[in-house]
N, C-alpha and C. Protein backbone atom coordinates (compact mmCIF):
# COMPACT_ATOMS: atom_id res chain seq x y z
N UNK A 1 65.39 125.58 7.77
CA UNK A 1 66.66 125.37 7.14
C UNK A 1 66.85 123.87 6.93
N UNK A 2 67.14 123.53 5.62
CA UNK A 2 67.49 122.05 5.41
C UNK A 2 68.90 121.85 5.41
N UNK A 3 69.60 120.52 5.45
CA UNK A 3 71.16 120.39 6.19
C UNK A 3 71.14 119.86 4.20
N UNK A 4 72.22 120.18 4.06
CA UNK A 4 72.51 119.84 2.73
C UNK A 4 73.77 118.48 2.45
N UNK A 5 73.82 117.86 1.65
CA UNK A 5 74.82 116.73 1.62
C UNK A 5 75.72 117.64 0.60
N UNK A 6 77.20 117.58 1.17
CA UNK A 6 78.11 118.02 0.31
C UNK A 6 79.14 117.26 -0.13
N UNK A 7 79.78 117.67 -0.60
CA UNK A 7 81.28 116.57 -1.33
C UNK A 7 82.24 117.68 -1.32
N UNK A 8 83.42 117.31 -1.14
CA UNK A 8 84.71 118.44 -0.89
C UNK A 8 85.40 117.98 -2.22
N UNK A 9 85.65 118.74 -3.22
CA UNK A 9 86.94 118.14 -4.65
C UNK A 9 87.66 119.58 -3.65
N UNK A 10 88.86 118.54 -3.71
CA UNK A 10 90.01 119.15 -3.43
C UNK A 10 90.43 119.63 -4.87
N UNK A 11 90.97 121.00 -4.62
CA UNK A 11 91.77 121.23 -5.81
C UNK A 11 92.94 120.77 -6.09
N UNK A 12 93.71 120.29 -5.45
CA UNK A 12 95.11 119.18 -5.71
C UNK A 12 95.15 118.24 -4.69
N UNK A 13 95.03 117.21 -4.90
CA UNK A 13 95.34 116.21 -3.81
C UNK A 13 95.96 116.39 -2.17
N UNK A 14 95.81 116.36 -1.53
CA UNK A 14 96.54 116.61 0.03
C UNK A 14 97.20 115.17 0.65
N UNK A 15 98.67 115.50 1.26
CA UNK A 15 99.22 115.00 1.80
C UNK A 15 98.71 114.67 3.12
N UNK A 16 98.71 113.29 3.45
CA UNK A 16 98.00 112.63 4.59
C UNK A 16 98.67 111.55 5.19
N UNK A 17 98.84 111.25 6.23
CA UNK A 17 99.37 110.34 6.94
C UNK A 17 98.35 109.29 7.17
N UNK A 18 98.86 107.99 6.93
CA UNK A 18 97.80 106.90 7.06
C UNK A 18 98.05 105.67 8.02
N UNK A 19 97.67 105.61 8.88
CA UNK A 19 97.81 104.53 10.17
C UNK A 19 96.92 102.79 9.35
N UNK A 20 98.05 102.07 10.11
CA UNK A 20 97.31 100.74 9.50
C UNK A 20 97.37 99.60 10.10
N UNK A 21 96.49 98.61 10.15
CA UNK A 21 96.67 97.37 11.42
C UNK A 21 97.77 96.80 10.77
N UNK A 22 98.14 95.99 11.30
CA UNK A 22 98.88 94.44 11.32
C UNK A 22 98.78 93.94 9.59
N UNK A 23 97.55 93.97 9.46
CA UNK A 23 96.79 93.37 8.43
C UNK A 23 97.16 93.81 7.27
N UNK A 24 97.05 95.23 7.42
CA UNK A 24 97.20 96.24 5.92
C UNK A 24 96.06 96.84 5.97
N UNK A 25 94.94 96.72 6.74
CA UNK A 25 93.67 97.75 6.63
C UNK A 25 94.14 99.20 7.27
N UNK A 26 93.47 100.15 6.64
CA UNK A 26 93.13 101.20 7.04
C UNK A 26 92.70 101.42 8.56
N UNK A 27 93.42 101.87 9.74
CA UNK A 27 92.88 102.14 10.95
C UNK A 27 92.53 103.58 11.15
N UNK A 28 93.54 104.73 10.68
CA UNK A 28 93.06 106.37 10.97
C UNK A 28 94.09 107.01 9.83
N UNK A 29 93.18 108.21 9.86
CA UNK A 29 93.89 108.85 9.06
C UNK A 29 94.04 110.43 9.34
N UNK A 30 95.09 111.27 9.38
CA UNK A 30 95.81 112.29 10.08
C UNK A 30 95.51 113.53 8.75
N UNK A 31 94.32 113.92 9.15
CA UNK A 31 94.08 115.17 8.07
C UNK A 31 93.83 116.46 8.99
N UNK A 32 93.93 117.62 8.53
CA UNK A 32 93.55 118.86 8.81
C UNK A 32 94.11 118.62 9.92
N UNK A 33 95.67 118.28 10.52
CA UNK A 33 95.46 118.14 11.84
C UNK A 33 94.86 117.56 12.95
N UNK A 34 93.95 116.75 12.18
CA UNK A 34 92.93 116.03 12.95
C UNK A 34 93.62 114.40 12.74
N UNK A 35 93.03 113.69 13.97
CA UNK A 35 92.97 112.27 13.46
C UNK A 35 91.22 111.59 13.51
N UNK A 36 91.47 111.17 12.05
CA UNK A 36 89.97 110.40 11.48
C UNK A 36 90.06 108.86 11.58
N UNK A 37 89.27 108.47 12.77
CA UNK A 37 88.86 107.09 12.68
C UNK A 37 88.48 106.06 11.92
N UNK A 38 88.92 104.89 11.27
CA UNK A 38 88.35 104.11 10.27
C UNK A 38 87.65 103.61 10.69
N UNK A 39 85.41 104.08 10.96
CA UNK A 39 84.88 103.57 11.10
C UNK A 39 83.65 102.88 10.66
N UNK A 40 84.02 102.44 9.22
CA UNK A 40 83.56 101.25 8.33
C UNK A 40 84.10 100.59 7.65
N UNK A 41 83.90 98.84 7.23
CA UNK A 41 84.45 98.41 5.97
C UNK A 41 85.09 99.62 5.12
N UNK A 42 86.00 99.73 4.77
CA UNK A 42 86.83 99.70 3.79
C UNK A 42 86.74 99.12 2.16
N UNK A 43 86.80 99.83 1.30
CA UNK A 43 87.23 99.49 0.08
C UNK A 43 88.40 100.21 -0.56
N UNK A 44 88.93 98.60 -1.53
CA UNK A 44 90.00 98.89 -1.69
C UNK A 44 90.62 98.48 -3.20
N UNK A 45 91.06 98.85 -4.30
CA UNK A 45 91.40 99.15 -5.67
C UNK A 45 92.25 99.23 -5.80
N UNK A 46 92.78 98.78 -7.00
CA UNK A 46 93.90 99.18 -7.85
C UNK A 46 93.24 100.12 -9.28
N UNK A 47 93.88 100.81 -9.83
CA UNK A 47 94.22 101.64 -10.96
C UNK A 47 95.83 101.54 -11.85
N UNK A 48 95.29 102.06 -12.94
CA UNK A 48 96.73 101.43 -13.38
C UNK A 48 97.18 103.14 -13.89
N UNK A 49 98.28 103.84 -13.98
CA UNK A 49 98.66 105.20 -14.20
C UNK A 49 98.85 104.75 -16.00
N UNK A 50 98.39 106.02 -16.85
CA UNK A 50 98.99 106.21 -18.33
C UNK A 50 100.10 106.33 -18.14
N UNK A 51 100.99 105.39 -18.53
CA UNK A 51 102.78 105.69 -18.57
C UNK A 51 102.78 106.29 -19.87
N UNK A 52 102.36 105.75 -20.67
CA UNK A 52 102.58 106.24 -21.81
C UNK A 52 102.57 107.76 -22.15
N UNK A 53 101.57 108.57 -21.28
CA UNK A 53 101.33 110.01 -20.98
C UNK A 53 102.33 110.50 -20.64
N UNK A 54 102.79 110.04 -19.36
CA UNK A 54 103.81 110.87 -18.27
C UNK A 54 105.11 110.37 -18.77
N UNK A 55 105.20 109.30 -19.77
CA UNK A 55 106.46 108.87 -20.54
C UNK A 55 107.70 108.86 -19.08
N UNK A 56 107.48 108.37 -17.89
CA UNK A 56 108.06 107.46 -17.00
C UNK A 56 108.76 106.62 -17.03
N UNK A 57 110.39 106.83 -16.97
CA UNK A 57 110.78 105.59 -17.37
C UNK A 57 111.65 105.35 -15.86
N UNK A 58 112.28 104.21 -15.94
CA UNK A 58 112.85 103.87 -14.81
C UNK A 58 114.05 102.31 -15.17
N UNK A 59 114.99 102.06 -14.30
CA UNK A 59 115.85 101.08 -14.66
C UNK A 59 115.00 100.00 -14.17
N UNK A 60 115.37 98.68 -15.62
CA UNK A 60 114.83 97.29 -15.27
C UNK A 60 115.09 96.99 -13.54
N UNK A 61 113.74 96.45 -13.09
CA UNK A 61 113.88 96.05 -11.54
C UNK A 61 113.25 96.91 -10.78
N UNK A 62 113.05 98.24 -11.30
CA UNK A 62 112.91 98.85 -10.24
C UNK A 62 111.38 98.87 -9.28
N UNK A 63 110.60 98.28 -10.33
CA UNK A 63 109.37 97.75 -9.19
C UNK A 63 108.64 97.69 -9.74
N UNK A 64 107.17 98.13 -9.56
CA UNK A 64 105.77 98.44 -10.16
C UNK A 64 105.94 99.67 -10.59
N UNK A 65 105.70 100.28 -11.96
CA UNK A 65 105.70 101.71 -11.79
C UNK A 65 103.93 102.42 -12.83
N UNK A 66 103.26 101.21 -12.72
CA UNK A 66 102.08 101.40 -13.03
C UNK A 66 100.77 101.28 -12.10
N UNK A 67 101.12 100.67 -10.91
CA UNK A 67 99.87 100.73 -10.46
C UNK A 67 99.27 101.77 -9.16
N UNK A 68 98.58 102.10 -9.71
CA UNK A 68 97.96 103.25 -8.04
C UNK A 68 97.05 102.41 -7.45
N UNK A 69 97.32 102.78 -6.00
CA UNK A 69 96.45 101.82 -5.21
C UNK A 69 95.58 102.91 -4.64
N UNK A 70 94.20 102.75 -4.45
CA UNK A 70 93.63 103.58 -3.86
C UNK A 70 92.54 102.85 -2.45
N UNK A 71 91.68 103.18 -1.52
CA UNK A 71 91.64 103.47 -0.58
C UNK A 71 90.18 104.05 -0.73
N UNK A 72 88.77 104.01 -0.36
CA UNK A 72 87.84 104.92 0.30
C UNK A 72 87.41 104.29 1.14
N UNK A 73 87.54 105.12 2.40
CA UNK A 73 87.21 104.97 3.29
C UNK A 73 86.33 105.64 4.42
N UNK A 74 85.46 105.23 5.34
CA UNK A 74 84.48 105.88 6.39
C UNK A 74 85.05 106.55 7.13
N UNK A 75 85.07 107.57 7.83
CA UNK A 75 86.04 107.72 9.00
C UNK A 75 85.35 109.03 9.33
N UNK A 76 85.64 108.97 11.24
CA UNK A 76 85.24 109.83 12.23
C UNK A 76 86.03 110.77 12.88
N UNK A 77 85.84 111.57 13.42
CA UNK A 77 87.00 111.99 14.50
C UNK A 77 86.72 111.41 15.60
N UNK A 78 88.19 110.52 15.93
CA UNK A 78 88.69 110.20 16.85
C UNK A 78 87.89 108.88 17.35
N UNK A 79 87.09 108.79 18.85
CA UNK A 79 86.51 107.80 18.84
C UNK A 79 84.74 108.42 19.40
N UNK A 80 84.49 109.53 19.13
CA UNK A 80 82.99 110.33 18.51
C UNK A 80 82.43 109.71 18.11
N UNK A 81 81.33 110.15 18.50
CA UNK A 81 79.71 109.68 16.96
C UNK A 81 79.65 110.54 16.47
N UNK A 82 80.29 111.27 16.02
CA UNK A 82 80.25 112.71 14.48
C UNK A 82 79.75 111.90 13.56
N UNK A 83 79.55 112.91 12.60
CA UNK A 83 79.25 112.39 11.33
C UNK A 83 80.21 111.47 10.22
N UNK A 84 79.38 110.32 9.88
CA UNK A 84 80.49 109.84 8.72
C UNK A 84 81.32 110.71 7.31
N UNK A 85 82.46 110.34 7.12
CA UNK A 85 82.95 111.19 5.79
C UNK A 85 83.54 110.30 5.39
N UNK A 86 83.73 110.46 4.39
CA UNK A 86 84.24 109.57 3.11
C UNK A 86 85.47 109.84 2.60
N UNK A 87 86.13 109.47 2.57
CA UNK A 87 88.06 110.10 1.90
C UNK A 87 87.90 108.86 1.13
N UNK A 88 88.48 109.34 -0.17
CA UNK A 88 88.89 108.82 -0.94
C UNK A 88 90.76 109.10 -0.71
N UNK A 89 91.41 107.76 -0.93
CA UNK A 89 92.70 107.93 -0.71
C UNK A 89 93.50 107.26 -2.23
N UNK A 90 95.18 107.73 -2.40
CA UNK A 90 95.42 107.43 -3.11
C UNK A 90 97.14 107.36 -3.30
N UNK A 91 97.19 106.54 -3.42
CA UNK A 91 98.93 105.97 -3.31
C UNK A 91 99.94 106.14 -5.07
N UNK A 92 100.90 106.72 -5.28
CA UNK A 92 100.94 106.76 -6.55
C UNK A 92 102.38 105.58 -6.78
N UNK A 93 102.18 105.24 -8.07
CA UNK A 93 103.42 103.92 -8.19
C UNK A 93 104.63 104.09 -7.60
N UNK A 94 105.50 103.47 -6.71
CA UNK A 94 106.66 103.39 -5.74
C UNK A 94 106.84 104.63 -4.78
N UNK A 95 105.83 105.64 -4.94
CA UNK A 95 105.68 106.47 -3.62
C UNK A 95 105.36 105.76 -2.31
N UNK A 96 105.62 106.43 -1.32
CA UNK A 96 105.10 106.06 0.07
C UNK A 96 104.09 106.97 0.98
N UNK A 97 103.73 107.98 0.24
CA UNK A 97 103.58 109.21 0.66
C UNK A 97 101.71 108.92 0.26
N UNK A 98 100.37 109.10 0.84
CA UNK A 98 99.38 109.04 0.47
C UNK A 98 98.87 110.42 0.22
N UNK A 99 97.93 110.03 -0.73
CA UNK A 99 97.15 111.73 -0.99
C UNK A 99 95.28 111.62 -0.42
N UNK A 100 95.23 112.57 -0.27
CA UNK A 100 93.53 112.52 -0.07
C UNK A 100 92.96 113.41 -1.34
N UNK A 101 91.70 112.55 -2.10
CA UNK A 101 91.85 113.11 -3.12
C UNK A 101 90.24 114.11 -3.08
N UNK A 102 89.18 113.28 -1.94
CA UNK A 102 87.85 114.17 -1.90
C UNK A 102 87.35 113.40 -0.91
N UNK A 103 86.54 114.66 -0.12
CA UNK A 103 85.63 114.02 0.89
C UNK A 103 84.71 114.50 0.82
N UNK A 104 83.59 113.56 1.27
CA UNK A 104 82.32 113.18 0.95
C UNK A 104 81.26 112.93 1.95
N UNK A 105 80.64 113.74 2.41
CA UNK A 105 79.98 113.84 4.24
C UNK A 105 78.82 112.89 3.71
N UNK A 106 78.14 112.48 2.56
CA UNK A 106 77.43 110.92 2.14
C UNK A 106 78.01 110.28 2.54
N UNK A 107 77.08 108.96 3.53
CA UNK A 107 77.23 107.90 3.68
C UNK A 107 76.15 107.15 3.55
């Protein structure tokens, strides 16, 4: 039997709780009930949303309403030597709320 490398596409994004240093890095992240360790460098992006699509409007001031910040990151359970997985994360303009958008047992 060979172990196969898989990738998870979520079919809609999942709500996730995201722990973070001092700094602003990524420390764990609260999926399936589980908490996942941030245990590698980090990368980290901006994206900009089609407003023009979702025709979004909002009163002058009210902030950024174009940019998504996203997030992939390494992470373990807990403080284990399991296997690495990959979450891709993703913040949408003036939300606070993060999504997990696919994980990825490649590392």
């Amino acid at each position: 039997m060979t172990a196969t490398i898989s990738e998870t596409t979520l079919n809609a994004p999942v709500d996730v709780d995201v722990r973070f240093t001092a700094t602003g890095m990524p420390l764990a992240v609260r999926y399936d009930g589980r908490m996942w360790a941030v245990a590698a460098e980090p990368l980290h992006w901006f994206s900009r949303d089609s407003w023009w699509e979702t025709r979004r409007t909002a009163a002058k001031g009210s902030g950024d309403l174009v940019s998504i910040e996203h997030w992939r990151v390494q992470v373990r359970l807990g403080p284990s030597t399991s296997q690495l997985r990959t979450f891709d994360l993703r913040r949408e303009p003036l939300s606070e709320q993060w999504l997990l958008e696919s994980i990825d047992d490649r590392h």
